[in-house]
Protein backbone atom coordinates (compact mmCIF):
# COMPACT_ATOMS: atom_id res chain seq x y z
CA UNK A 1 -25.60 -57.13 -9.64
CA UNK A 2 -22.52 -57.99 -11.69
CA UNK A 3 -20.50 -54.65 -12.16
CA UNK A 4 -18.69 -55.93 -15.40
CA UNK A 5 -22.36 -56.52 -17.16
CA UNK A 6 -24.00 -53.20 -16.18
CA UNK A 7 -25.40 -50.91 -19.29
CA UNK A 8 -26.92 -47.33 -19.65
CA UNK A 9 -30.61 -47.61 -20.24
CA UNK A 10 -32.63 -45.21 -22.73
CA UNK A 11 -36.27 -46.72 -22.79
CA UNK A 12 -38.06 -47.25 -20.04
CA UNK A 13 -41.29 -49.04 -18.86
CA UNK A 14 -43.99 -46.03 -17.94
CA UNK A 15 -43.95 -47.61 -14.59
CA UNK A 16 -43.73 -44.98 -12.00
CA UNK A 17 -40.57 -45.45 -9.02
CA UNK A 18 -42.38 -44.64 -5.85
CA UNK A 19 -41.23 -43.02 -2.91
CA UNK A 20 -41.23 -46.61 -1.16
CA UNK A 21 -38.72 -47.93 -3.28
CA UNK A 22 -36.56 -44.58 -3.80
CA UNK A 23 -35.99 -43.95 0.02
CA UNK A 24 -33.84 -47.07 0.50
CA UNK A 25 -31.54 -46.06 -1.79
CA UNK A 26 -31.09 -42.35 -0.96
CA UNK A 27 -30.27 -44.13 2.45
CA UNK A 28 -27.92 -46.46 0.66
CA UNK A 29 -26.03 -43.87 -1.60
CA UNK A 30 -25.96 -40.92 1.63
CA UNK A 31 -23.72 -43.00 3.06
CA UNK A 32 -21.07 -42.58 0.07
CA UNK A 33 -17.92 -40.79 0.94
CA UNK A 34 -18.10 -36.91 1.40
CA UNK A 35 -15.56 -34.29 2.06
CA UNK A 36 -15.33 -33.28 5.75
CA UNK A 37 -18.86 -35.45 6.64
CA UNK A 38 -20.24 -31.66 5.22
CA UNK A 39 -22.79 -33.62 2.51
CA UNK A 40 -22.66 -31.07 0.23
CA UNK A 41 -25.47 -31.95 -2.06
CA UNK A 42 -28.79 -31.48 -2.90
CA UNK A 43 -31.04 -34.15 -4.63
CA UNK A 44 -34.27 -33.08 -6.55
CA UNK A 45 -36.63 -35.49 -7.70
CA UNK A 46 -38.70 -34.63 -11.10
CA UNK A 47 -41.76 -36.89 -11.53
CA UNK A 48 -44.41 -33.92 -12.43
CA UNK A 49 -45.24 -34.21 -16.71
CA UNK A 50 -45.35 -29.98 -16.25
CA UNK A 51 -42.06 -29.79 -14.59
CA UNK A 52 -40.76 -32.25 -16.88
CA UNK A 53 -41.56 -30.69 -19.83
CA UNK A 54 -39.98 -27.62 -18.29
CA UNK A 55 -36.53 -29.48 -17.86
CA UNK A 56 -36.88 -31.12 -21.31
CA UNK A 57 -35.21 -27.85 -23.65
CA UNK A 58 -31.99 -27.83 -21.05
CA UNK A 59 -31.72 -31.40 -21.87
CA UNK A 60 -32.25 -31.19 -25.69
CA UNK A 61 -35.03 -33.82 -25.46
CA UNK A 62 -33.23 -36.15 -25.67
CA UNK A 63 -35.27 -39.18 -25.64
CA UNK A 64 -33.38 -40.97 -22.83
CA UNK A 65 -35.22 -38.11 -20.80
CA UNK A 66 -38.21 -38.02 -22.60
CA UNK A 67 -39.29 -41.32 -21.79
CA UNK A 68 -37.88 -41.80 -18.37
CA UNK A 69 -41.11 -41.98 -15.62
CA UNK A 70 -38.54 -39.80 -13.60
CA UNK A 71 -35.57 -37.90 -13.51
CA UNK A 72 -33.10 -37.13 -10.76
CA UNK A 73 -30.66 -33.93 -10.70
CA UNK A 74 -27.77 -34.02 -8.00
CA UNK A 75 -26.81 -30.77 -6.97
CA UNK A 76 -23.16 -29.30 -5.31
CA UNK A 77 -24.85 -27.73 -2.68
CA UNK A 78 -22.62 -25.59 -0.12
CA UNK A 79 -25.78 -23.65 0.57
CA UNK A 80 -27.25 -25.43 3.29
CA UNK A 81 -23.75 -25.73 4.97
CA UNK A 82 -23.13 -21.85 4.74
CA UNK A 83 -26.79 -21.10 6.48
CA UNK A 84 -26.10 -23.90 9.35
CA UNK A 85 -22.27 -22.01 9.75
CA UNK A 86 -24.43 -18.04 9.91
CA UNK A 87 -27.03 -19.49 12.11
CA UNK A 88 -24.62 -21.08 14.78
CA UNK A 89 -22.02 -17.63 14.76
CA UNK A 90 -19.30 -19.39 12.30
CA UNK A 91 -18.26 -17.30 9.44
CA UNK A 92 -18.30 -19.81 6.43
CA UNK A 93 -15.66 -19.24 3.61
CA UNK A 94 -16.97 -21.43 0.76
CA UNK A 95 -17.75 -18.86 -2.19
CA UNK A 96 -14.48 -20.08 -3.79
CA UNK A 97 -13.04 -22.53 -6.38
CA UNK A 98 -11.56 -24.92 -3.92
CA UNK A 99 -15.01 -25.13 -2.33
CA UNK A 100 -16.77 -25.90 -5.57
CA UNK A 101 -14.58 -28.74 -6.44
CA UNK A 102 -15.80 -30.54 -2.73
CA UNK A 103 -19.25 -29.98 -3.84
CA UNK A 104 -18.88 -31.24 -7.40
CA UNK A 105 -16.94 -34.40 -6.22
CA UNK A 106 -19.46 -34.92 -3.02
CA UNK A 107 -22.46 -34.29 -6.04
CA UNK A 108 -20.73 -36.79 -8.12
CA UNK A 109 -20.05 -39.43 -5.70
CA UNK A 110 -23.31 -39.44 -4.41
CA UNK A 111 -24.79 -39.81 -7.84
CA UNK A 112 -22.49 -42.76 -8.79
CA UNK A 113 -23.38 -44.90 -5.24
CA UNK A 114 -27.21 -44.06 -5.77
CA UNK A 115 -27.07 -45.59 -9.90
CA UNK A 116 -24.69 -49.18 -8.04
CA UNK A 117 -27.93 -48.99 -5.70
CA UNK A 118 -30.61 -48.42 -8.16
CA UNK A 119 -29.34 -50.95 -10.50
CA UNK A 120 -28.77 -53.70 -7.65
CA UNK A 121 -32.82 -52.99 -7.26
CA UNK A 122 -33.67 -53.95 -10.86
CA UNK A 123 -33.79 -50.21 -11.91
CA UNK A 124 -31.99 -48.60 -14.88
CA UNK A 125 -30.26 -45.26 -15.25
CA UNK A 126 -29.15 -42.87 -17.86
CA UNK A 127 -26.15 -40.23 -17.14
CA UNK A 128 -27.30 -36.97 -18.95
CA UNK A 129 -24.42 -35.07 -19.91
CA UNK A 130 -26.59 -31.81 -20.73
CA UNK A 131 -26.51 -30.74 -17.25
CA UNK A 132 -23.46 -28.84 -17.32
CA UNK A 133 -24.58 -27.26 -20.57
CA UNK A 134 -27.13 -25.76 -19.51
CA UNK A 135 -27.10 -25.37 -15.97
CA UNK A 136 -28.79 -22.04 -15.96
CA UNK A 137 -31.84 -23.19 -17.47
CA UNK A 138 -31.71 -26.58 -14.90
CA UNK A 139 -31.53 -23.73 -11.87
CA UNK A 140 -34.52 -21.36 -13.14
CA UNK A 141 -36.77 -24.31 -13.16
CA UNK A 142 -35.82 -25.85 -9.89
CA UNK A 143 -35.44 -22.64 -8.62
CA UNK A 144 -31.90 -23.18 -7.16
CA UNK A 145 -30.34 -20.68 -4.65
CA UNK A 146 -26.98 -19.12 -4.75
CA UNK A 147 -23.79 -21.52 -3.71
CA UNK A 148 -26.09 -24.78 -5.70
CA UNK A 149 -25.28 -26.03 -8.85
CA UNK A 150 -26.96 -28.84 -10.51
CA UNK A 151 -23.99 -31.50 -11.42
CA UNK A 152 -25.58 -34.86 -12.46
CA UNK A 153 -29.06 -35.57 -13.70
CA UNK A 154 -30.22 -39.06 -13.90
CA UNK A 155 -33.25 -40.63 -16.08
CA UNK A 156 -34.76 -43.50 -13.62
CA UNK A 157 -36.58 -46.15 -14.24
CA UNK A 158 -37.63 -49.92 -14.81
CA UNK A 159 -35.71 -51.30 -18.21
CA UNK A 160 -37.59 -51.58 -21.12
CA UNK A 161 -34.34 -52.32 -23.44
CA UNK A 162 -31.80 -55.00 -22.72
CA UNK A 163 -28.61 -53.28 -24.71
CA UNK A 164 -25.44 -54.46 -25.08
CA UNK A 165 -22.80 -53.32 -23.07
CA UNK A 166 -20.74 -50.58 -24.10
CA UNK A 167 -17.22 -51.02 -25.37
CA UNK A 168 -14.38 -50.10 -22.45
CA UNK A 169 -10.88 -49.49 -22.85
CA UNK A 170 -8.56 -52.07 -21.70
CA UNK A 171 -7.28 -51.59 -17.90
CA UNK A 172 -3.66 -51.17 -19.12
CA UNK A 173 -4.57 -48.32 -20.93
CA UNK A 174 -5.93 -46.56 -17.43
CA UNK A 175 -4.40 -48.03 -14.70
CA UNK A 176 -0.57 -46.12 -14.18
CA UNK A 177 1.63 -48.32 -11.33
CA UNK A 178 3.77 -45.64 -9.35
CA UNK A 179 4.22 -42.83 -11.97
CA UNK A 180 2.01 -41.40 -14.75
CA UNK A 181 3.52 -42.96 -17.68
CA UNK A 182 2.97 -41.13 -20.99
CA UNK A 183 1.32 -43.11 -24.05
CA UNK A 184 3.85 -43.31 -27.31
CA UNK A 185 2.34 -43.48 -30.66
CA UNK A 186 2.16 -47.29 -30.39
CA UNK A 187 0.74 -47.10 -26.99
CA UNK A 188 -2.13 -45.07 -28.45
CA UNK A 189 -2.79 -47.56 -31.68
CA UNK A 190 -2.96 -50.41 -29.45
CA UNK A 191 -5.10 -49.17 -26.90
CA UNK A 192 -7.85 -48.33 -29.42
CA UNK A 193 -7.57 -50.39 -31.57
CA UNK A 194 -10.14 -52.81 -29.85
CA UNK A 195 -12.71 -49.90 -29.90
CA UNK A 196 -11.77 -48.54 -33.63
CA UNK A 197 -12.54 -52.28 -34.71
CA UNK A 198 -16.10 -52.51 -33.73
CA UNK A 199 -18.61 -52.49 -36.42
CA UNK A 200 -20.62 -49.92 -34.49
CA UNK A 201 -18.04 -48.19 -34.55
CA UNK A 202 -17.24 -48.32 -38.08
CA UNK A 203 -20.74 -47.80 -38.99
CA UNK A 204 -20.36 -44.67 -36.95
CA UNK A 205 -17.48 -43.62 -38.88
CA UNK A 206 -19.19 -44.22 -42.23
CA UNK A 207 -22.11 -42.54 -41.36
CA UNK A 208 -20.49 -39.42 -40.42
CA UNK A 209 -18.64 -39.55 -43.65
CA UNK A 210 -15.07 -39.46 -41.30
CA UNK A 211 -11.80 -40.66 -41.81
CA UNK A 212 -11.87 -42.53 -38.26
CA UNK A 213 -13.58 -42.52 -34.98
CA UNK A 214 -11.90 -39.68 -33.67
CA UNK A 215 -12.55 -37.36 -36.16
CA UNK A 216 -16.08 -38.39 -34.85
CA UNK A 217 -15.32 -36.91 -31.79
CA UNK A 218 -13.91 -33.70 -32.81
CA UNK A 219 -15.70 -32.74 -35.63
CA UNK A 220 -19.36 -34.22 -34.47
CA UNK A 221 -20.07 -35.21 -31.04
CA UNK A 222 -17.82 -32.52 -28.95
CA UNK A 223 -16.41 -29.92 -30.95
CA UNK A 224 -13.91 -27.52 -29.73
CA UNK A 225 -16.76 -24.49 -30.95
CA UNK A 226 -19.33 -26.29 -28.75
CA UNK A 227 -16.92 -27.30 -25.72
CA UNK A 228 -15.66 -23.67 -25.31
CA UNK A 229 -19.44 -22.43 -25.87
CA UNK A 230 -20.79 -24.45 -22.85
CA UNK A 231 -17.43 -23.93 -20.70
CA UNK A 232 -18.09 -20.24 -20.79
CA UNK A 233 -21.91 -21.26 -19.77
CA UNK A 234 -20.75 -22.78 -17.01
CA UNK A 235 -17.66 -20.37 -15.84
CA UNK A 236 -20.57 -17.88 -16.03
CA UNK A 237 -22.96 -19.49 -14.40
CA UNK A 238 -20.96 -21.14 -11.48
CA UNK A 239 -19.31 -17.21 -11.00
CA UNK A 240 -23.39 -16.38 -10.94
CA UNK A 241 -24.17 -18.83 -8.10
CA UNK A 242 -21.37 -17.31 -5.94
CA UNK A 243 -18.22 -19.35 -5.70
């Protein structure tokens, strides 16, 4: 698969992803990078229609999980490591921030090797960004423990869409050599000016009835109302779990 020609996938064949083909690539992406060798992650696979129309309110229904044969939600999980620590007369200190952040980047990374490997098999994928939301509603329905916290959920499946890809910013607006070096005001114009150019784009600006795309941004998609609505959620919810 050609990295620079990969695209997010939101319609999906109603073919189901058996266990056959999944297993290889849990074996592919468990070998990802982890902090310590701990694996701290859980992965829950959601094939069931009832349990999937359980998820579907903490992810809006959004159709990219609506029509998905299957959805995946990685977890930070420093709950199986604290039990193995107890059972073996170690006295695990993980119910902290600096723990949380392992989990979250092991979750993460785990997530991002499995979608390379899915998509090298022919399958597409669809990052959900309700998870951190809502993930209180995510852990009543899977029913997850104290010290897990669902990070990533995937819709999986077999393309029924062939979209373009999306638009990326140019590499020397990311990539820093040595030292962070601060954007000017012309920095910032050139950099997206690529992106504010796109007729999608523009449409999108138009149809919001906004000056440009950023206004978009702030006033549509991710509002600083909503943003500090689901970051309480989440302070609240992670404080729930235990760390």
């Amino acid at each position: 698969m050609d990295l620079n020609n990969r695209r997010t996938i939101r319609k999906f064949k109603s073919q189901d992803v058996s266990d056959e083909t999944l297993r290889p690539l849990f074996e592919k992406a468990f070998r990802a990078s982890t902090t310590g060798n701990m694996q701290l992650y859980s992965v829950i696979v959601t094939r069931d229609k009832g349990q999937k129309e359980k998820l579907a309110p903490a992810h809006f229904n959004q159709p990219a999980y609506a029509n998905a044969p299957m959805v995946i939600t990685f977890c930070a999980d420093f709950n199986r490591f604290t039990k193995w620590c107890e059972q073996r007369n170690a006295t695990p200190g993980y119910n902290n921030a600096e723990s949380f952040a392992c989990a979250v980047l092991d979750a993460t990374i785990v997530a991002q090797t499995f979608c390379v490997a899915a998509e090298e098999a022919g399958l597409g994928i669809c990052y959900l960004g309700t998870t951190t939301y809502n993930p209180d509603q995510i852990a009543e329905v899977l029913q997850l423990p104290k010290l897990v916290v669902p990070i990533v959920t995937l819709s999986v499946g077999y393309p029924d869409e062939n979209p373009s890809c999306s638009d990326r910013l140019p590499i020397e607006a990311i990539v820093h050599q040595e030292r962070y070096k601060d954007y000017t005001k012309e920095d910032i114009d050139r950099i997206y000016a690529e992106k504010e150019s796109l007729e999608e784009n523009k449409k999108f600006v138009e149809e919001n009835h906004k000056e440009n795309l950023a206004q978009v941004f702030t006033d549509i998609r991710y509002t600083k109302k909503d943003m500090e609505f689901f970051s309480q959620k989440l302070l609240d919810f992670i404080q729930k779990q235990g760390f």
